[in-house]
PDBML (XML) file of the C-alpha atoms, coordinates in Angstrom:
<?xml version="1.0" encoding="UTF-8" ?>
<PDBx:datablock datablockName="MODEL"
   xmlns:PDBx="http://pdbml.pdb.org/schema/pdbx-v50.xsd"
   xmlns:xsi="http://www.w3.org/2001/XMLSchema-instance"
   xsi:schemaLocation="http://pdbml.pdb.org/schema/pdbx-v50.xsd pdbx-v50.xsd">
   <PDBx:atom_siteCategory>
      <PDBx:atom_site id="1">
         <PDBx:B_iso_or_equiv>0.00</PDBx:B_iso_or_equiv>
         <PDBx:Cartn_x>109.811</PDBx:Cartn_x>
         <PDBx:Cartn_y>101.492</PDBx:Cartn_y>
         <PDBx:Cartn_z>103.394</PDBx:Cartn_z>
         <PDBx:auth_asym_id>A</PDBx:auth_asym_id>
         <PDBx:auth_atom_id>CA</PDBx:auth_atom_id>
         <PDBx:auth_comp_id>UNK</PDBx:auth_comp_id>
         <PDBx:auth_seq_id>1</PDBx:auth_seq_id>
         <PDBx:group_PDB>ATOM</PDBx:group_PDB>
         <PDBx:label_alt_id xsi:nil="true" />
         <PDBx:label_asym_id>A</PDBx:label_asym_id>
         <PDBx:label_atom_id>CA</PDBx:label_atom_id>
         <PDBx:label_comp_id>UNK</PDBx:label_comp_id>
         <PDBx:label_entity_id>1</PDBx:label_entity_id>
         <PDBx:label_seq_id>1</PDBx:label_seq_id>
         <PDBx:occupancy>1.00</PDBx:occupancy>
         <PDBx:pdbx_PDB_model_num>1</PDBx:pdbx_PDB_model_num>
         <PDBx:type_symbol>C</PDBx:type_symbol>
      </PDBx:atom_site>
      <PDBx:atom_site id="2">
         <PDBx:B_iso_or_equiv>0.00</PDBx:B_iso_or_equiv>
         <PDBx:Cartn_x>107.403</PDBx:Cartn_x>
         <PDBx:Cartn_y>104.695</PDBx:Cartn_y>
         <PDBx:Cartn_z>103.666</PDBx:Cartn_z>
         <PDBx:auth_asym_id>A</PDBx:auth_asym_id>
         <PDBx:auth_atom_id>CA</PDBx:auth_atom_id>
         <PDBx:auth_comp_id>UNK</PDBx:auth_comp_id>
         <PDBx:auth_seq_id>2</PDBx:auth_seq_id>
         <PDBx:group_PDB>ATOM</PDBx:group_PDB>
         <PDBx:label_alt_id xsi:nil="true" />
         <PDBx:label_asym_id>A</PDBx:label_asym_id>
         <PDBx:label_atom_id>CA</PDBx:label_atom_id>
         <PDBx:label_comp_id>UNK</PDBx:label_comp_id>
         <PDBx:label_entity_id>1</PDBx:label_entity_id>
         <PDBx:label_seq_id>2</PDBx:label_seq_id>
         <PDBx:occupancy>1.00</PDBx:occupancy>
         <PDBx:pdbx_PDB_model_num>1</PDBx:pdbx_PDB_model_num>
         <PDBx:type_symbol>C</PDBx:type_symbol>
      </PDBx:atom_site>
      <PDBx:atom_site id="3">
         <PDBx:B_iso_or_equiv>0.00</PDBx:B_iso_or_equiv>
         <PDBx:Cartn_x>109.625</PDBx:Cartn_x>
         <PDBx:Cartn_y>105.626</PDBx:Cartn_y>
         <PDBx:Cartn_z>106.613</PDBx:Cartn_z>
         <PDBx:auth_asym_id>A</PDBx:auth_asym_id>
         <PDBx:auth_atom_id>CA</PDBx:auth_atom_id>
         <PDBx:auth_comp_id>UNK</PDBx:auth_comp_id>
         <PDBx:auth_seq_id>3</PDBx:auth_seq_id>
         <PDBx:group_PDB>ATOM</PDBx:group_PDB>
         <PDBx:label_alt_id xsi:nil="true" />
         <PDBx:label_asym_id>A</PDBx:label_asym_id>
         <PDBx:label_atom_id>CA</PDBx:label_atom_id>
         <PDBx:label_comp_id>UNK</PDBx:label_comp_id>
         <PDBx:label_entity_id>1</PDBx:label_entity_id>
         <PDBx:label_seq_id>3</PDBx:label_seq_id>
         <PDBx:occupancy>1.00</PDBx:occupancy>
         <PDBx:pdbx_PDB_model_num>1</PDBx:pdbx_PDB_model_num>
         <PDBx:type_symbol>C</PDBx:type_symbol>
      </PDBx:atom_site>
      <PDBx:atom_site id="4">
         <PDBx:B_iso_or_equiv>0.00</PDBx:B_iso_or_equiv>
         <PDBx:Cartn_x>113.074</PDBx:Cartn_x>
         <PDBx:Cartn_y>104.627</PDBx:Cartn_y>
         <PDBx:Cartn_z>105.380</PDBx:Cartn_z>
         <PDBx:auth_asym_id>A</PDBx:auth_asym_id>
         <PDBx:auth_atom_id>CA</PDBx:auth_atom_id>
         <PDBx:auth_comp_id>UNK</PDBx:auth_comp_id>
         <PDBx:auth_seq_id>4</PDBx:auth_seq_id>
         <PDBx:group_PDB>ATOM</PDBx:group_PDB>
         <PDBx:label_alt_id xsi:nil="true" />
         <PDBx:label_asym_id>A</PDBx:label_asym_id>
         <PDBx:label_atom_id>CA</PDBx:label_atom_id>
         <PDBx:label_comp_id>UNK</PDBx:label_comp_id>
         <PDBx:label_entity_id>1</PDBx:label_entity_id>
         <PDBx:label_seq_id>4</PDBx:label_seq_id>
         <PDBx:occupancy>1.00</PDBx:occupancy>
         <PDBx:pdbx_PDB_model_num>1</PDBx:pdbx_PDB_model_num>
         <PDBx:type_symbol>C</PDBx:type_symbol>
      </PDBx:atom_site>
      <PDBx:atom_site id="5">
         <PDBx:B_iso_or_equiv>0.00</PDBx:B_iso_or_equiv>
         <PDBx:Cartn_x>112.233</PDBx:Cartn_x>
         <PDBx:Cartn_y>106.399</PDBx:Cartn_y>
         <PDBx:Cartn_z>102.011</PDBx:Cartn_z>
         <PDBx:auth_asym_id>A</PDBx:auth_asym_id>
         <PDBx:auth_atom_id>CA</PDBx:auth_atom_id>
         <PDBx:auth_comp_id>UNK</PDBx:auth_comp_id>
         <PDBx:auth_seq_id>5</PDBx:auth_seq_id>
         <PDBx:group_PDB>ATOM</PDBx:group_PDB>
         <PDBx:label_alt_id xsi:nil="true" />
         <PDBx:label_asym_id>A</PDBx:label_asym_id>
         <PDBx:label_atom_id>CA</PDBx:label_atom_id>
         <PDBx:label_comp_id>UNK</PDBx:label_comp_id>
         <PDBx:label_entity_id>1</PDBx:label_entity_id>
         <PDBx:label_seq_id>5</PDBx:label_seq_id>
         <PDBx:occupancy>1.00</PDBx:occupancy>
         <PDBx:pdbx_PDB_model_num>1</PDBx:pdbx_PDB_model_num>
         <PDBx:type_symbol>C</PDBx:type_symbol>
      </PDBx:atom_site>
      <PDBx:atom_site id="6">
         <PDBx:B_iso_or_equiv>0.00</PDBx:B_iso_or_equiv>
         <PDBx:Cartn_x>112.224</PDBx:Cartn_x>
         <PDBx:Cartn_y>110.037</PDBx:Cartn_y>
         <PDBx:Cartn_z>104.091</PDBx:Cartn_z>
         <PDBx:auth_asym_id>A</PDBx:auth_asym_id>
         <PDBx:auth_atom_id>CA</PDBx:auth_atom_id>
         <PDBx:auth_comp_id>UNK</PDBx:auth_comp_id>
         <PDBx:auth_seq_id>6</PDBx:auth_seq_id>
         <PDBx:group_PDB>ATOM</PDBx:group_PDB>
         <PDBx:label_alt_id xsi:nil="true" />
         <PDBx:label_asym_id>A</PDBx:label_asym_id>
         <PDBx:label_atom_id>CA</PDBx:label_atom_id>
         <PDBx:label_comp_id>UNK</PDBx:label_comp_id>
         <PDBx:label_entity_id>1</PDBx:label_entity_id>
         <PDBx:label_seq_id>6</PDBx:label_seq_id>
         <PDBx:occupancy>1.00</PDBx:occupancy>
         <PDBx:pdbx_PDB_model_num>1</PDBx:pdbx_PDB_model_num>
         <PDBx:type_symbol>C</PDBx:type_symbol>
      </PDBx:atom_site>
      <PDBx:atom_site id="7">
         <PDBx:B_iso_or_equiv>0.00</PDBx:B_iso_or_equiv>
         <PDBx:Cartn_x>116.037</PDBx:Cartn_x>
         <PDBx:Cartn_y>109.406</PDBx:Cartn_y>
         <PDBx:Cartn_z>104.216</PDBx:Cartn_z>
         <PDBx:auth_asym_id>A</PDBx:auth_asym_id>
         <PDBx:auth_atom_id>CA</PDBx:auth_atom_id>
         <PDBx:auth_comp_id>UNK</PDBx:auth_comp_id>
         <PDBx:auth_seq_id>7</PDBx:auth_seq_id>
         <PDBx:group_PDB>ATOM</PDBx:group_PDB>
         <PDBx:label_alt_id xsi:nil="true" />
         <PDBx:label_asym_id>A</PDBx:label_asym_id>
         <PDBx:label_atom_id>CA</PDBx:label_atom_id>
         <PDBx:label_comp_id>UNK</PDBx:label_comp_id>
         <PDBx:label_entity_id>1</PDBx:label_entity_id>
         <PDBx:label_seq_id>7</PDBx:label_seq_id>
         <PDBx:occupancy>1.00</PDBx:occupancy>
         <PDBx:pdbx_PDB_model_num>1</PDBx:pdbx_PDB_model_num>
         <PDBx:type_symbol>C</PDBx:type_symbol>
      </PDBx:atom_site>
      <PDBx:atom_site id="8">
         <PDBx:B_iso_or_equiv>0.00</PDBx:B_iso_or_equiv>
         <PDBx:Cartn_x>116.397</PDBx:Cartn_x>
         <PDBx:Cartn_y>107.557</PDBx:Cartn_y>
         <PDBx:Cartn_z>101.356</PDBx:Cartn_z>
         <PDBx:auth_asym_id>A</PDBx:auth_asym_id>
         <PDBx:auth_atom_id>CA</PDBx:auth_atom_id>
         <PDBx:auth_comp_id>UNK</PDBx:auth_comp_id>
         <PDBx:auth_seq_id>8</PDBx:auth_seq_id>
         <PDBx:group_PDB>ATOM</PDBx:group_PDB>
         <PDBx:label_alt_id xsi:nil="true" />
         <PDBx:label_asym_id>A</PDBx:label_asym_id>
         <PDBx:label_atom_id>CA</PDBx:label_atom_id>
         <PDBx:label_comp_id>UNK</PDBx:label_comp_id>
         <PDBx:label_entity_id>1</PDBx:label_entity_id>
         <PDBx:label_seq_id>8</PDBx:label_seq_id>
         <PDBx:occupancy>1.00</PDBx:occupancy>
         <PDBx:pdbx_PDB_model_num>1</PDBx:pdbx_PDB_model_num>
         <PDBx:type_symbol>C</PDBx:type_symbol>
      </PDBx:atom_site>
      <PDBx:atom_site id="9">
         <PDBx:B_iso_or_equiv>0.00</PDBx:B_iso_or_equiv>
         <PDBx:Cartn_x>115.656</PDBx:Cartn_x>
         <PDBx:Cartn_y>107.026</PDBx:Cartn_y>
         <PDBx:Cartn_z>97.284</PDBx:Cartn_z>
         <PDBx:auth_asym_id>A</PDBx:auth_asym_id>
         <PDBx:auth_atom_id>CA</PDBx:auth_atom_id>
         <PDBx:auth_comp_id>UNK</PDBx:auth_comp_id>
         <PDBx:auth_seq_id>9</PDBx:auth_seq_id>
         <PDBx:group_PDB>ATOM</PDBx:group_PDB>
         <PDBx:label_alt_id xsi:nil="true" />
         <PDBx:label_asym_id>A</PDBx:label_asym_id>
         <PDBx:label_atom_id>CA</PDBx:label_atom_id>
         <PDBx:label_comp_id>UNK</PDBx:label_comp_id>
         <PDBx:label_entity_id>1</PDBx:label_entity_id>
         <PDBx:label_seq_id>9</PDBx:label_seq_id>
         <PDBx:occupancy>1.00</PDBx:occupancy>
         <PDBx:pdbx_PDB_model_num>1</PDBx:pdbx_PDB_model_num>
         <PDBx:type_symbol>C</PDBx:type_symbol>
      </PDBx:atom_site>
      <PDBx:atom_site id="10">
         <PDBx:B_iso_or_equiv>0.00</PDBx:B_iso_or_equiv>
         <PDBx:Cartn_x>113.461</PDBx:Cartn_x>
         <PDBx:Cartn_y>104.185</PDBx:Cartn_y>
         <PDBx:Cartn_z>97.442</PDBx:Cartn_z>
         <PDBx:auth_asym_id>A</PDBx:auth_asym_id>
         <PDBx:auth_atom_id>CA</PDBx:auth_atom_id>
         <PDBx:auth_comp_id>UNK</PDBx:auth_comp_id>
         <PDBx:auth_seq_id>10</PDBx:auth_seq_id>
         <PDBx:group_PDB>ATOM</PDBx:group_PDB>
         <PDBx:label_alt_id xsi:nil="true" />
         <PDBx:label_asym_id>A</PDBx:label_asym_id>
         <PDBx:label_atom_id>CA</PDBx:label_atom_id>
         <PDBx:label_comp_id>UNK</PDBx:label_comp_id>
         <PDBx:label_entity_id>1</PDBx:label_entity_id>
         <PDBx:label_seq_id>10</PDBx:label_seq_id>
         <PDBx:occupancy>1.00</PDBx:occupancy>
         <PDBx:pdbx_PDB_model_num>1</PDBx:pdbx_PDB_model_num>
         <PDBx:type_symbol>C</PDBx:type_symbol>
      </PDBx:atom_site>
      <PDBx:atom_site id="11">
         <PDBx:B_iso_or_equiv>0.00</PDBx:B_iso_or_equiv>
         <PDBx:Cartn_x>113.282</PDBx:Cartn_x>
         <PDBx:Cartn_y>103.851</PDBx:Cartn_y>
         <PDBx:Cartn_z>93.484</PDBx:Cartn_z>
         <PDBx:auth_asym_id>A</PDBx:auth_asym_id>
         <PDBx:auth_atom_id>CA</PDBx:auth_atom_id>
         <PDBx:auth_comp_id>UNK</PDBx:auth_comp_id>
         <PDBx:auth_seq_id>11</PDBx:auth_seq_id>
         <PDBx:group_PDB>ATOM</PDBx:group_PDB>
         <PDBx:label_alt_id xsi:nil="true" />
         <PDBx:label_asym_id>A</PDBx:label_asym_id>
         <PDBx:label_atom_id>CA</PDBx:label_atom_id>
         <PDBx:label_comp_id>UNK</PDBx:label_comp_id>
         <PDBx:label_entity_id>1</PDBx:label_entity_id>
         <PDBx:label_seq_id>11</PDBx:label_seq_id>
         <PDBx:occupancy>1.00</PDBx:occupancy>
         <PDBx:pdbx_PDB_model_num>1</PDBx:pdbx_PDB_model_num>
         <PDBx:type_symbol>C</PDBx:type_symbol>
      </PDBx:atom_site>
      <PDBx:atom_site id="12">
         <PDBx:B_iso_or_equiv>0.00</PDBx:B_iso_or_equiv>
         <PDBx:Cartn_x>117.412</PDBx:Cartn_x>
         <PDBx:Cartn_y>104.255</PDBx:Cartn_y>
         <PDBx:Cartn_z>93.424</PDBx:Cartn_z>
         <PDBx:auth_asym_id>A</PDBx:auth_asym_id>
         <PDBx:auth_atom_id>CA</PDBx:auth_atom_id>
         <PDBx:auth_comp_id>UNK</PDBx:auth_comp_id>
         <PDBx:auth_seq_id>12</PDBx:auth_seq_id>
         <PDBx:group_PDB>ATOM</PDBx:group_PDB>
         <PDBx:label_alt_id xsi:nil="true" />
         <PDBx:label_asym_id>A</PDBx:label_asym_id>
         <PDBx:label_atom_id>CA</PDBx:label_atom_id>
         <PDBx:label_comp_id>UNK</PDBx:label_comp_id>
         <PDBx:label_entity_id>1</PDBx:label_entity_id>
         <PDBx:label_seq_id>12</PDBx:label_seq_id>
         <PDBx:occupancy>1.00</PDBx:occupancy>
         <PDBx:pdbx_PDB_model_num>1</PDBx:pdbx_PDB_model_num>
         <PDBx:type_symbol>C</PDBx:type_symbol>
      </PDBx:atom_site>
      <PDBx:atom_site id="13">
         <PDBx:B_iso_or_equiv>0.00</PDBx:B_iso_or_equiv>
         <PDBx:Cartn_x>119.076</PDBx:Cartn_x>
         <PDBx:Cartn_y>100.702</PDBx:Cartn_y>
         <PDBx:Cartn_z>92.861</PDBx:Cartn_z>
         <PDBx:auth_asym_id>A</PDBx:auth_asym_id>
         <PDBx:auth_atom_id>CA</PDBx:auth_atom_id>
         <PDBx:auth_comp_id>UNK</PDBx:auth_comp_id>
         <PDBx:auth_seq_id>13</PDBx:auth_seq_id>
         <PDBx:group_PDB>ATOM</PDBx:group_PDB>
         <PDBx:label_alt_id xsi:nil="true" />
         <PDBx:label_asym_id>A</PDBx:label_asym_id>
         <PDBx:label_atom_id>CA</PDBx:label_atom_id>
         <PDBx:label_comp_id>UNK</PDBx:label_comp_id>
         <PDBx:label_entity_id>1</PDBx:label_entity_id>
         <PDBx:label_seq_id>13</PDBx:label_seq_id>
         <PDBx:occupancy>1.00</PDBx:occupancy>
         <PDBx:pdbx_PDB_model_num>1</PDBx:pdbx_PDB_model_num>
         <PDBx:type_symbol>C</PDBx:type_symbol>
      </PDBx:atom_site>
      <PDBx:atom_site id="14">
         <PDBx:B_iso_or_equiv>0.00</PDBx:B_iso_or_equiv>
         <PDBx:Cartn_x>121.973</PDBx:Cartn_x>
         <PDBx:Cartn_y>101.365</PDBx:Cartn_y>
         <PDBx:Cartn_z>94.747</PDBx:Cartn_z>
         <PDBx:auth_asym_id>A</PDBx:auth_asym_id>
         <PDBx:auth_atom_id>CA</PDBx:auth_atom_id>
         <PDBx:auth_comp_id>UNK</PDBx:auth_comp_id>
         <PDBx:auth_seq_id>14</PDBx:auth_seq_id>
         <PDBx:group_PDB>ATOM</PDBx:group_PDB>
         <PDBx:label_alt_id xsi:nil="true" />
         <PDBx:label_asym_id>A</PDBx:label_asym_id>
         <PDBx:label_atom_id>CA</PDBx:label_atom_id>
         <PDBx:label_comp_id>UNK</PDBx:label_comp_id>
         <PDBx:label_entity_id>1</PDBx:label_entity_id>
         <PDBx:label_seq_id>14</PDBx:label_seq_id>
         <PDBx:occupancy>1.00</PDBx:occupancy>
         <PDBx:pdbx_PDB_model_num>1</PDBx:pdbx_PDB_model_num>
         <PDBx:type_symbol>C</PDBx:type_symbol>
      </PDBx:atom_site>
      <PDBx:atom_site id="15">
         <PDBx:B_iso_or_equiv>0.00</PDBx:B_iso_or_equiv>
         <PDBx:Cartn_x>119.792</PDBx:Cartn_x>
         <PDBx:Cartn_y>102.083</PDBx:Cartn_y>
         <PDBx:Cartn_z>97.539</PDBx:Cartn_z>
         <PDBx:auth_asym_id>A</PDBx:auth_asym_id>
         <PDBx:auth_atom_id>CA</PDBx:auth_atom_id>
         <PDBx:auth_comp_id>UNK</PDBx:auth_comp_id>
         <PDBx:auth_seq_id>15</PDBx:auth_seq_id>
         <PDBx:group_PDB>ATOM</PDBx:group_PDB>
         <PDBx:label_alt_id xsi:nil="true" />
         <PDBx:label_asym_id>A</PDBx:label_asym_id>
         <PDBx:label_atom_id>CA</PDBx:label_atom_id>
         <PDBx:label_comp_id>UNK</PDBx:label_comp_id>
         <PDBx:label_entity_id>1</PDBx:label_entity_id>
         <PDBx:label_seq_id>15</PDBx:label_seq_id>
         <PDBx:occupancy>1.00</PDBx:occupancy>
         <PDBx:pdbx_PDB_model_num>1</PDBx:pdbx_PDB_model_num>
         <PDBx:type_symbol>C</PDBx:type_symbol>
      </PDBx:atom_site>
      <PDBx:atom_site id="16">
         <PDBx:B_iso_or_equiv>0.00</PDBx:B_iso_or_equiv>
         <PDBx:Cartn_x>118.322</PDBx:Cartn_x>
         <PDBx:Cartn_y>99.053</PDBx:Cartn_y>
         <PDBx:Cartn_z>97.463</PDBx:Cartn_z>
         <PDBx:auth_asym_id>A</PDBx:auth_asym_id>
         <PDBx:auth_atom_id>CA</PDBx:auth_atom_id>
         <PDBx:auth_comp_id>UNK</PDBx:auth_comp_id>
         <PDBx:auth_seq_id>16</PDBx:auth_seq_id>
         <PDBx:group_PDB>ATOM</PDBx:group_PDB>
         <PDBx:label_alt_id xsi:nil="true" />
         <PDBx:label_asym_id>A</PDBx:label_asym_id>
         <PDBx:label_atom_id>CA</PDBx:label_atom_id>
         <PDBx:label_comp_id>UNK</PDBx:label_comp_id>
         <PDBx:label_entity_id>1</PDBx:label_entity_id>
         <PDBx:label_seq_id>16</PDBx:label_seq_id>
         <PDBx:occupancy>1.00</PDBx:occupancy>
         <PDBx:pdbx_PDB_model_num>1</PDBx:pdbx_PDB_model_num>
         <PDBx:type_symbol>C</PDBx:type_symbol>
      </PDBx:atom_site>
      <PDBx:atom_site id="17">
         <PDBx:B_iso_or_equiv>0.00</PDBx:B_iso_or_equiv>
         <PDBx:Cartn_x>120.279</PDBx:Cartn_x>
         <PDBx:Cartn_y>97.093</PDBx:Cartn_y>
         <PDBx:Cartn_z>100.063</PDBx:Cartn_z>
         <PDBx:auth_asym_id>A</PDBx:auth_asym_id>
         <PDBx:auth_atom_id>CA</PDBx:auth_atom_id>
         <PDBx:auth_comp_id>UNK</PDBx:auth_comp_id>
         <PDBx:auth_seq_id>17</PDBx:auth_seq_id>
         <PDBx:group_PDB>ATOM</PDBx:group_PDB>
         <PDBx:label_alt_id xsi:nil="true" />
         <PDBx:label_asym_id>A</PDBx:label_asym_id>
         <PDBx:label_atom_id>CA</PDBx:label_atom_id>
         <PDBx:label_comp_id>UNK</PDBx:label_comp_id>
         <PDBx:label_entity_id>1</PDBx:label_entity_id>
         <PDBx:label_seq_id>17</PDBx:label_seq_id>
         <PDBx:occupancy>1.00</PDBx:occupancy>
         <PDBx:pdbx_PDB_model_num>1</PDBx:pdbx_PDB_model_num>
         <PDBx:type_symbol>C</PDBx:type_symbol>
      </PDBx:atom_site>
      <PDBx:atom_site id="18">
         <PDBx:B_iso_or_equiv>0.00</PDBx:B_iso_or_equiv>
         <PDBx:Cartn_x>120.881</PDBx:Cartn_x>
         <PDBx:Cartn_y>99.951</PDBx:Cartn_y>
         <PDBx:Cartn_z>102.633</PDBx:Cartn_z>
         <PDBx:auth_asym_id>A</PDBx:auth_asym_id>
         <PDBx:auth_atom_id>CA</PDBx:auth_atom_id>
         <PDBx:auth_comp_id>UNK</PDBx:auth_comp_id>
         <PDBx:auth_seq_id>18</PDBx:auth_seq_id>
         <PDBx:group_PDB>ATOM</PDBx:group_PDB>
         <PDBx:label_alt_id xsi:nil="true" />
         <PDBx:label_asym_id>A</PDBx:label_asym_id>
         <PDBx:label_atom_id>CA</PDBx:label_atom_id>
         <PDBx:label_comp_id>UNK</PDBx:label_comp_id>
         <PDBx:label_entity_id>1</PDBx:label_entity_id>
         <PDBx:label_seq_id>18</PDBx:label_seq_id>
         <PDBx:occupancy>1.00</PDBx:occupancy>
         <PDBx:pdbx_PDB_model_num>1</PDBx:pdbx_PDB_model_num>
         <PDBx:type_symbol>C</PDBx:type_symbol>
      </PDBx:atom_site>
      <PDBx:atom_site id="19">
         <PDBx:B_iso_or_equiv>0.00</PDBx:B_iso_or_equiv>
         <PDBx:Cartn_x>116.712</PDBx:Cartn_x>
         <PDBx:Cartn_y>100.597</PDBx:Cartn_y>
         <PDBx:Cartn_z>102.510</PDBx:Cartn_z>
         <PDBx:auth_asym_id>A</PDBx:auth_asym_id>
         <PDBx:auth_atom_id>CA</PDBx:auth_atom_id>
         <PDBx:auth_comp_id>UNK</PDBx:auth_comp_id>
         <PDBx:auth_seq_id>19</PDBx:auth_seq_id>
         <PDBx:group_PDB>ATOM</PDBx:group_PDB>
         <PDBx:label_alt_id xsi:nil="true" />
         <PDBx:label_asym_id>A</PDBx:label_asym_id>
         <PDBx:label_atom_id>CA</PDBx:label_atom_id>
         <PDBx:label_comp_id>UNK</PDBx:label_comp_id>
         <PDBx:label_entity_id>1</PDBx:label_entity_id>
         <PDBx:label_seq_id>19</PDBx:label_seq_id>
         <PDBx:occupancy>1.00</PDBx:occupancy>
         <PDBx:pdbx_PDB_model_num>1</PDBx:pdbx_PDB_model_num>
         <PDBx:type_symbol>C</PDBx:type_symbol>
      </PDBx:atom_site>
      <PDBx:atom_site id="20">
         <PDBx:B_iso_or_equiv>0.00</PDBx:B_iso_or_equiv>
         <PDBx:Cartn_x>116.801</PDBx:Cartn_x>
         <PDBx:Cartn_y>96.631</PDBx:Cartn_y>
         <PDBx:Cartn_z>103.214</PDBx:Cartn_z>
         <PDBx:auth_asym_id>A</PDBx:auth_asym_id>
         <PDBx:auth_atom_id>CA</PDBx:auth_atom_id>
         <PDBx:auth_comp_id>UNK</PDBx:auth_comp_id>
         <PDBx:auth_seq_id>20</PDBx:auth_seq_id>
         <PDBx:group_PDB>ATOM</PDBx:group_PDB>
         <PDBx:label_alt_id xsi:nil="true" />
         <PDBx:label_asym_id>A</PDBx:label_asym_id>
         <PDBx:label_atom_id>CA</PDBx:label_atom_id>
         <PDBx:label_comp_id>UNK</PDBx:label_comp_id>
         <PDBx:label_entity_id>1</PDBx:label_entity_id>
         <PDBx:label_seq_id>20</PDBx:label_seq_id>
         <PDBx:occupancy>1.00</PDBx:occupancy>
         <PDBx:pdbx_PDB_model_num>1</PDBx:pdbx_PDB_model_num>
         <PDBx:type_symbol>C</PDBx:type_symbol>
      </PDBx:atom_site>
      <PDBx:atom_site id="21">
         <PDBx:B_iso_or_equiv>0.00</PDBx:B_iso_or_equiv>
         <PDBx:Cartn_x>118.616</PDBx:Cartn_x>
         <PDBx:Cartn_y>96.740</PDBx:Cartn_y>
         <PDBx:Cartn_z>106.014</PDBx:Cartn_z>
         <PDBx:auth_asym_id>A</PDBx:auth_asym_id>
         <PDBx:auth_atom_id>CA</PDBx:auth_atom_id>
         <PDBx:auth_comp_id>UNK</PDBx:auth_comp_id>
         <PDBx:auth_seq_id>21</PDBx:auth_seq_id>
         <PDBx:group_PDB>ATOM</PDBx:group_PDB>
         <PDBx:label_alt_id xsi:nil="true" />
         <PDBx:label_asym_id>A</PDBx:label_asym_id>
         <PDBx:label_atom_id>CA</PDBx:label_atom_id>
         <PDBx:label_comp_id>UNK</PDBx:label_comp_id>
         <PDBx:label_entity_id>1</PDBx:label_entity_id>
         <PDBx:label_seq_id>21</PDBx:label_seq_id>
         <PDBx:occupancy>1.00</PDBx:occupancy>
         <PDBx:pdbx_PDB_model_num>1</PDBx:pdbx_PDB_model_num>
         <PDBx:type_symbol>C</PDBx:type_symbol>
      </PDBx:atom_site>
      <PDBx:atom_site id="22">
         <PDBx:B_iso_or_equiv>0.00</PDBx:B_iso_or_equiv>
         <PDBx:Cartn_x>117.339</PDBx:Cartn_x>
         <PDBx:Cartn_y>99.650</PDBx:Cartn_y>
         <PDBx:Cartn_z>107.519</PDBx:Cartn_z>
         <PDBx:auth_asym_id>A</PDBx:auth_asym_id>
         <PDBx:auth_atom_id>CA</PDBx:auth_atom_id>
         <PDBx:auth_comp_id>UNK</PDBx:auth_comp_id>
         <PDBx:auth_seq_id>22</PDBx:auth_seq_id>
         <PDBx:group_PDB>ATOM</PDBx:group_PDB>
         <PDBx:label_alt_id xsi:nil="true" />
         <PDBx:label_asym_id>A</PDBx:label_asym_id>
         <PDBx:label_atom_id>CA</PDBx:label_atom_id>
         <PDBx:label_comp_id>UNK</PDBx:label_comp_id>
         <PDBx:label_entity_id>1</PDBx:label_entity_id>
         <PDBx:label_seq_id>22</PDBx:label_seq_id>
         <PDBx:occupancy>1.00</PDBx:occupancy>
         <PDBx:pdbx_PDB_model_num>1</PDBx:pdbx_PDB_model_num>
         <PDBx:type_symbol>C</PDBx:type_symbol>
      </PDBx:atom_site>
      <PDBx:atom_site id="23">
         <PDBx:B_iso_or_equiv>0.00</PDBx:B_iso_or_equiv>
         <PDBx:Cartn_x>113.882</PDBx:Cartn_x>
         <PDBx:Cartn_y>97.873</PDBx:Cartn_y>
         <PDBx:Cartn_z>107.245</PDBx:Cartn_z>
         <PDBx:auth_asym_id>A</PDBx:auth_asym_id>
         <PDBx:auth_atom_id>CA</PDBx:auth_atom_id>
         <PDBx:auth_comp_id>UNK</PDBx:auth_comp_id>
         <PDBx:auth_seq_id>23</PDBx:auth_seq_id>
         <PDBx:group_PDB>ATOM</PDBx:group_PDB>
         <PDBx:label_alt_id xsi:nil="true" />
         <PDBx:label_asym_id>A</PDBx:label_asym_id>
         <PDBx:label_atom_id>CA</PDBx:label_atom_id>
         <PDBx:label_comp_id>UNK</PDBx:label_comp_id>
         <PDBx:label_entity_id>1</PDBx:label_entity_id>
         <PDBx:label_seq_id>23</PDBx:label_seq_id>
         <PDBx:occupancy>1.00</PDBx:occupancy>
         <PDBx:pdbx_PDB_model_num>1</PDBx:pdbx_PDB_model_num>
         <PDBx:type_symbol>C</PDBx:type_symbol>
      </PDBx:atom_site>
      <PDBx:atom_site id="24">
         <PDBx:B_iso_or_equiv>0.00</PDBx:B_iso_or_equiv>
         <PDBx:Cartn_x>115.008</PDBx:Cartn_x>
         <PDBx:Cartn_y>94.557</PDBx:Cartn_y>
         <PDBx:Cartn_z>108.950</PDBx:Cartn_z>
         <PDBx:auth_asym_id>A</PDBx:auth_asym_id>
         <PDBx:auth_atom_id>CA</PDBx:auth_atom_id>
         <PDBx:auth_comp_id>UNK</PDBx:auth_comp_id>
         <PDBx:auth_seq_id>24</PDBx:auth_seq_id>
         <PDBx:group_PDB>ATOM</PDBx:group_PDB>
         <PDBx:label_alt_id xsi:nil="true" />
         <PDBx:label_asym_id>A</PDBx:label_asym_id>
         <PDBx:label_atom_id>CA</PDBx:label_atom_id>
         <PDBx:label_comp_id>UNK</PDBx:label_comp_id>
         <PDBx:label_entity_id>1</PDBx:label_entity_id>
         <PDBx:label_seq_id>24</PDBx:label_seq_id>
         <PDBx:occupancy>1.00</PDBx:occupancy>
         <PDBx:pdbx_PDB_model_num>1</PDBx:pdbx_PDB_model_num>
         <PDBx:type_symbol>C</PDBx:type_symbol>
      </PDBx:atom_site>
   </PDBx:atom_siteCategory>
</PDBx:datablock>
């Protein structure tokens, strides 16, 4: 999540799913 959240808005719902996938 630290790493997916340089891209990403980890506290942004509609985030949510795309930062889960990117983490599996």
């Amino acid at each position: 999540r630290v790493l997916t959240g340089i891209y990403l808005d980890l506290n942004n719902p509609k985030t949510a799913s795309i930062i889960a996938l990117s983490t599996t």
